[in-house]
Protein backbone atom coordinates (compact mmCIF):
# COMPACT_ATOMS: atom_id res chain seq x y z
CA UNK A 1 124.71 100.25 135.61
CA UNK A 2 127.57 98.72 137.86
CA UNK A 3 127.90 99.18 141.33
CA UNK A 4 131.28 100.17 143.44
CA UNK A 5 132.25 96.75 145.13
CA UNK A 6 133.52 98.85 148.27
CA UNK A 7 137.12 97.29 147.98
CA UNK A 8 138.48 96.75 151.71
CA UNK A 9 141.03 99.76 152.12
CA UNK A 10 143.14 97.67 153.18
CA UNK A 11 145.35 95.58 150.21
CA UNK A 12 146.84 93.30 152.75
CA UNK A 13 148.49 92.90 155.93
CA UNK A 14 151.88 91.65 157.38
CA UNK A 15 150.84 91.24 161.16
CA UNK A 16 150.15 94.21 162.56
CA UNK A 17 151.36 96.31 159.39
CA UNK A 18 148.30 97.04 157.69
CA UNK A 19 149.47 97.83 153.97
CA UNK A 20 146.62 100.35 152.29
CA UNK A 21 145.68 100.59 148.25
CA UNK A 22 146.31 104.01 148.09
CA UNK A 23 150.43 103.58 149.95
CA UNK A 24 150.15 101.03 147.67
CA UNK A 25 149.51 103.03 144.82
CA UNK A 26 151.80 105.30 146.02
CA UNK A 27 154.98 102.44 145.78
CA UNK A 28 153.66 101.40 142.33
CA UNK A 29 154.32 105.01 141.04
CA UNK A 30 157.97 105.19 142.91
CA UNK A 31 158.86 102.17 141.38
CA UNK A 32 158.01 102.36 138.11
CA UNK A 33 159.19 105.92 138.06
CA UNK A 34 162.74 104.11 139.00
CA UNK A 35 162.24 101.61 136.69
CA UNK A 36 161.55 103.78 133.30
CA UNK A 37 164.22 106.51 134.92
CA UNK A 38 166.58 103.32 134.68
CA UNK A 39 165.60 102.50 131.19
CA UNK A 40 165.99 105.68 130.11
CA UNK A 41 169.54 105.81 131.11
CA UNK A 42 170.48 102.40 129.30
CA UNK A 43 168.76 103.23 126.11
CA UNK A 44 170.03 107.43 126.17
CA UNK A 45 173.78 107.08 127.66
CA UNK A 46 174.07 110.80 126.21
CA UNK A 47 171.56 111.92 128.26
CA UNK A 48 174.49 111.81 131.10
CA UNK A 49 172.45 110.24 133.90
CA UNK A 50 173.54 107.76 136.95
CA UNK A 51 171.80 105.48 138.80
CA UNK A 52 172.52 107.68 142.16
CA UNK A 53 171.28 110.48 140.62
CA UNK A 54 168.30 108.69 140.10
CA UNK A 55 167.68 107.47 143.32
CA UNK A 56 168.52 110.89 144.69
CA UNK A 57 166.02 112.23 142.06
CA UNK A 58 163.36 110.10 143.43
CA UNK A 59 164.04 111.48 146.91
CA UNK A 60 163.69 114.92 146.48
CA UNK A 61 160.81 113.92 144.05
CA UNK A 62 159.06 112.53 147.47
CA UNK A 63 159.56 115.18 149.20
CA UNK A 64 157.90 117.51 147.06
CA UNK A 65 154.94 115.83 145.77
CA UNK A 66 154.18 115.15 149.64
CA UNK A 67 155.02 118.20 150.98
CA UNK A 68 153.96 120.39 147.74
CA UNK A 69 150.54 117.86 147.52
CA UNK A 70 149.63 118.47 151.24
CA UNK A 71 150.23 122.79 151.16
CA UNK A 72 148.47 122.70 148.29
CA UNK A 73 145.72 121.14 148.93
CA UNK A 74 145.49 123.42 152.21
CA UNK A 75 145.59 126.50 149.85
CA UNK A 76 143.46 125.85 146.88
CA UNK A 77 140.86 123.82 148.34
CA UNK A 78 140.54 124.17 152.49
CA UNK A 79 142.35 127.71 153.45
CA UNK A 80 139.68 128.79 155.97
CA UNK A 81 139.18 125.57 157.57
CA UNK A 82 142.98 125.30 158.23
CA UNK A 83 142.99 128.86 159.64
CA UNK A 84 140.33 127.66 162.09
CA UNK A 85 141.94 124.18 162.23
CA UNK A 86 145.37 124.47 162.11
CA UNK A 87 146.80 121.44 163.97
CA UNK A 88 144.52 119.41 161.40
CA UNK A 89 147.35 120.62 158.72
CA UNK A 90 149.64 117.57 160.27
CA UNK A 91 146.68 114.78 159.76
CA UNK A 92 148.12 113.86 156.59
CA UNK A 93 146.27 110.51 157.17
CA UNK A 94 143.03 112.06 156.65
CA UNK A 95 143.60 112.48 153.46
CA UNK A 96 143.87 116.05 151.44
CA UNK A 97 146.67 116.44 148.56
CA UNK A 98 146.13 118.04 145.81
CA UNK A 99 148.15 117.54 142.24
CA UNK A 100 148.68 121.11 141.40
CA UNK A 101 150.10 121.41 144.85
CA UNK A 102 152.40 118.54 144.38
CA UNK A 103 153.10 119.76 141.07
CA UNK A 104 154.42 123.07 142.10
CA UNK A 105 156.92 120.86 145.37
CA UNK A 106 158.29 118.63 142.60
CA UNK A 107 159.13 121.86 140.30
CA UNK A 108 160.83 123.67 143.48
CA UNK A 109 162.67 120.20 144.40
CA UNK A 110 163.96 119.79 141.25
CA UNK A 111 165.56 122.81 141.17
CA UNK A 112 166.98 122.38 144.43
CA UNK A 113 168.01 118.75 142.96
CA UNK A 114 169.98 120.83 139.46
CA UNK A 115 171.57 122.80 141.86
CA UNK A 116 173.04 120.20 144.00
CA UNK A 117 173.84 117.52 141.12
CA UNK A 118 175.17 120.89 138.54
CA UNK A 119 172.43 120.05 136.03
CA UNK A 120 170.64 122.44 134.28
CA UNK A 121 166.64 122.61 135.44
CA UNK A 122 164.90 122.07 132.04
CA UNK A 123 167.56 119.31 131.91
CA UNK A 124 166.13 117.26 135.22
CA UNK A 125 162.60 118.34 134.46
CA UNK A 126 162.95 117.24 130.66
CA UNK A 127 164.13 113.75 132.16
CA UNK A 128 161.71 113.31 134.97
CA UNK A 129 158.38 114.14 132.06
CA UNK A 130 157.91 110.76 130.93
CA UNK A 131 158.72 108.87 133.97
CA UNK A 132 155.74 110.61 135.82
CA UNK A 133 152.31 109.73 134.08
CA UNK A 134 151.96 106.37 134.83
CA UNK A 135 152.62 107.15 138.77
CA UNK A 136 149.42 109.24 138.44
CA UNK A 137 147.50 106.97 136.29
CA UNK A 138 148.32 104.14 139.35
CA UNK A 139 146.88 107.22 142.00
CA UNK A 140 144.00 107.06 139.99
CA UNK A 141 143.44 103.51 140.40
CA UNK A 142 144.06 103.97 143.86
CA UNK A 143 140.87 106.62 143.92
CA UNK A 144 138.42 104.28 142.46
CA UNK A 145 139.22 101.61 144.02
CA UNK A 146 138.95 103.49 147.58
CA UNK A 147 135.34 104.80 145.85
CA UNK A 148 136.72 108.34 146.05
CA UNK A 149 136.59 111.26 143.51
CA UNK A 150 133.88 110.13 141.83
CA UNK A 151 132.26 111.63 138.47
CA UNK A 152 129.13 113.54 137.77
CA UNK A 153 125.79 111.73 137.27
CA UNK A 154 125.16 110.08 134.15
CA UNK A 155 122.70 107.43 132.63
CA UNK A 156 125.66 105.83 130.40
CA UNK A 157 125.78 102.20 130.76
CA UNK A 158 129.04 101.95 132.33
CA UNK A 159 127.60 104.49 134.75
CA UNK A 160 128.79 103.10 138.33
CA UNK A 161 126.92 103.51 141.85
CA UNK A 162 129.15 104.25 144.20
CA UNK A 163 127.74 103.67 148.10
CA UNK A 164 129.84 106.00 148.99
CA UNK A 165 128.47 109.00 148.21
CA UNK A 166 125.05 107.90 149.59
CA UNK A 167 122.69 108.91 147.00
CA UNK A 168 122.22 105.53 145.15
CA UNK A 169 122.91 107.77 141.60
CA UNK A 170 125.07 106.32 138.64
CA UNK A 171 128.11 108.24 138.11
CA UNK A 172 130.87 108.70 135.54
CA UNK A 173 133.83 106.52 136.97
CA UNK A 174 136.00 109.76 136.39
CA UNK A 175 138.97 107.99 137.95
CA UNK A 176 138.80 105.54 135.39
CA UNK A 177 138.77 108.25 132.57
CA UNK A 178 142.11 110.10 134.71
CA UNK A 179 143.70 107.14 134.65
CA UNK A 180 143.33 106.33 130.64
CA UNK A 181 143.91 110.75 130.11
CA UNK A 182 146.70 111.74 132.46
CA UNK A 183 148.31 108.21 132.53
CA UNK A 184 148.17 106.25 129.59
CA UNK A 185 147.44 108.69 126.54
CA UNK A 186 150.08 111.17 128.21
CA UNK A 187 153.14 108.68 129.07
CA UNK A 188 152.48 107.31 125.26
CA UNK A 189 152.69 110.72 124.16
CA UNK A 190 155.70 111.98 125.89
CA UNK A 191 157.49 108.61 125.66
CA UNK A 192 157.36 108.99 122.25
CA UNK A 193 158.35 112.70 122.18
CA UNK A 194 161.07 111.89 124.26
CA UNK A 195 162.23 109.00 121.98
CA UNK A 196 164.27 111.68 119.87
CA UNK A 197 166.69 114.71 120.91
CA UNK A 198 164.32 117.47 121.73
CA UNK A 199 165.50 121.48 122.50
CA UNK A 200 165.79 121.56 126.35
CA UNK A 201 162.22 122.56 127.85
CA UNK A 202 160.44 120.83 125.02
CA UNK A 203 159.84 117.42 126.72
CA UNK A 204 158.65 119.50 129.49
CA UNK A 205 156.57 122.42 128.06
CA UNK A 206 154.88 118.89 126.50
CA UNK A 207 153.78 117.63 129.92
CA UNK A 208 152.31 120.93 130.89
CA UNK A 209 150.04 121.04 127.51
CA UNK A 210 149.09 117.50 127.71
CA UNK A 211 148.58 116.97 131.28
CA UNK A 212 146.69 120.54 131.88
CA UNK A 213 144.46 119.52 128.63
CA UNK A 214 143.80 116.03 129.80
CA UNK A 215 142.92 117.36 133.34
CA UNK A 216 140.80 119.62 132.05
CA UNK A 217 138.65 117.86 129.97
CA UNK A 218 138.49 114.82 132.65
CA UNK A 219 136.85 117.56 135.00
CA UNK A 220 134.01 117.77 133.01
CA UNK A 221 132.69 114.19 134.18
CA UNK A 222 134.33 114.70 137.48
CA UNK A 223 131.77 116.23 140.75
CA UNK A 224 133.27 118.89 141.74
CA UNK A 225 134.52 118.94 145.66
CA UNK A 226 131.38 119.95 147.48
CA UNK A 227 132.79 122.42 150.07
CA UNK A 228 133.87 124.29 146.54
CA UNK A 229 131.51 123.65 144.01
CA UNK A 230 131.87 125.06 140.44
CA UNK A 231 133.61 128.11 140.01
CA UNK A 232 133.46 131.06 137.39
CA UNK A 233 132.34 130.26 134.15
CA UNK A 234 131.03 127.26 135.63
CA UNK A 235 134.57 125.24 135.75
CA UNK A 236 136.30 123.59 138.46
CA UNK A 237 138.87 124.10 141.15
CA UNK A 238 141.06 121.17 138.94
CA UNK A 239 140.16 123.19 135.69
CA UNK A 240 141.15 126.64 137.06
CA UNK A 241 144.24 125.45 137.79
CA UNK A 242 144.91 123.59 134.95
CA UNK A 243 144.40 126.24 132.77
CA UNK A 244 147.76 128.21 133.86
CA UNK A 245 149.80 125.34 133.07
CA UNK A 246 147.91 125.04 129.35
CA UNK A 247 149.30 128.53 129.03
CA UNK A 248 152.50 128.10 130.12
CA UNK A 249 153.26 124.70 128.40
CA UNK A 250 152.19 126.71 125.21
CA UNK A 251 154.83 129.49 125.74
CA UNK A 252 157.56 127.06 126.81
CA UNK A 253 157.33 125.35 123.73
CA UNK A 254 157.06 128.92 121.67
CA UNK A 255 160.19 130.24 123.49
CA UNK A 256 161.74 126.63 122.88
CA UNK A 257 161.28 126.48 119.10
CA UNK A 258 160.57 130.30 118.08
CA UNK A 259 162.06 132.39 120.36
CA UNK A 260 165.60 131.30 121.05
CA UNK A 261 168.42 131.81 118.94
């Protein structure tokens, strides 16, 4: 069994500017999602994308995984608290985002982005797919190494202690297993999907399949949140949620290759 080394929160700090792992984390995923969105435009010219675009892409991207992650995560995880707590909806630096949440802001803001820039939707959301999983693997390195999130108890030898939750029990490191899922296995996946033309809505109906299926399978070894608990069927919050984008990614991809003339 390992045990969590408690990381210091804080990464490092420029005199008073105390820079965090997790803002860190947060850069890491801006700035590779700039980099690969730059690559992408070298190596597919056709694709008709501009480096302002980009960095206007990323902006309205912001916006919506903050805004989307925080609303979210007030929604599906912590409705009646809020309702009792509402100014606590602003204390952002308590923590409390949720993917799905952020998921849903990034979908509106890109279609606030296709409107502005004249690009079709599935055409901005079909770009943005492979520049996004290794952004969330780097969150998930973030979790562990805040000692957050942690899995279910197990007696596996890379089972880690985490002080943090205060019970002294080996758990799955379930940010470890997010990280290799919904960050590594899925950017290798749609990077190479993406490597070819694909229908418009394929690239993304892709992400939805592979990042709900990942998810949802990573849940298993994950504890569920303890003001929730397991839900019907005994499945999570994460796993509930998942599922609709499973479903949908499924009938994207039917409408893209079956259904269309």
């Amino acid at each position: 069994m390992l045990i969590h080394p408690q990381f210091d929160p804080v990464a490092f700090q420029i005199g008073p500017l105390a820079i965090r792992w997790y803002g860190l984390m947060y850069l890491t995923a801006f700035a590779l999602f700039l980099g690969l969105g730059r690559y992408r435009m070298r190596t597919s010219p056709d694709l008709g994308w501009h480096k302002r675009e980009l960095d206007d892409l990323l902006f309205y991207g912001v916006l919506g995984v903050v805004l989307g992650g925080r609303l979210g995560y007030i929604v599906f995880y912590k409705a009646a608290y809020y309702l009792q707590h509402p100014l606590e909806i602003f204390a952002v630096w308590q923590g409390g985002m949720s993917f799905h949440g952020g998921f849903l802001g990034v979908l509106v803001a890109m279609w606030l982005f296709s409107r502005k820039s004249g690009k079709s939707w599935l055409a901005v959301t079909d770009f943005i797919a492979p520049l996004v999983p290794l952004g969330l693997g780097a969150g998930r390195i973030g979790n562990f190494i805040n000692g957050e999130l942690w899995g279910r108890p197990t007696d596996i030898s890379w089972g880690v202690i985490f002080p943090q939750a205060g019970d002294g029990i080996a758990r799955h490191p379930s940010q470890l297993y997010q990280f290799a899922l919904e960050g590594l296995a899925l950017f290798a996946l749609l990077w190479w999907f993406s490597a070819k033309p694909r229908p418009a809505g394929a690239i993304s109906g892709l992400f939805l399949i592979g990042y709900g299926a990942f998810r949802f399978l990573a849940e298993f070894a994950r504890e569920p949140d303890n003001f929730l608990g397991l839900l019907s069927l005994g499945l999570s919050m994460g796993q509930w949620l998942s599922l609709p984008m499973i479903l949908a990614g499924i009938a994207m991809l039917r409408w893209v290759y079956h259904s269309r003339p």
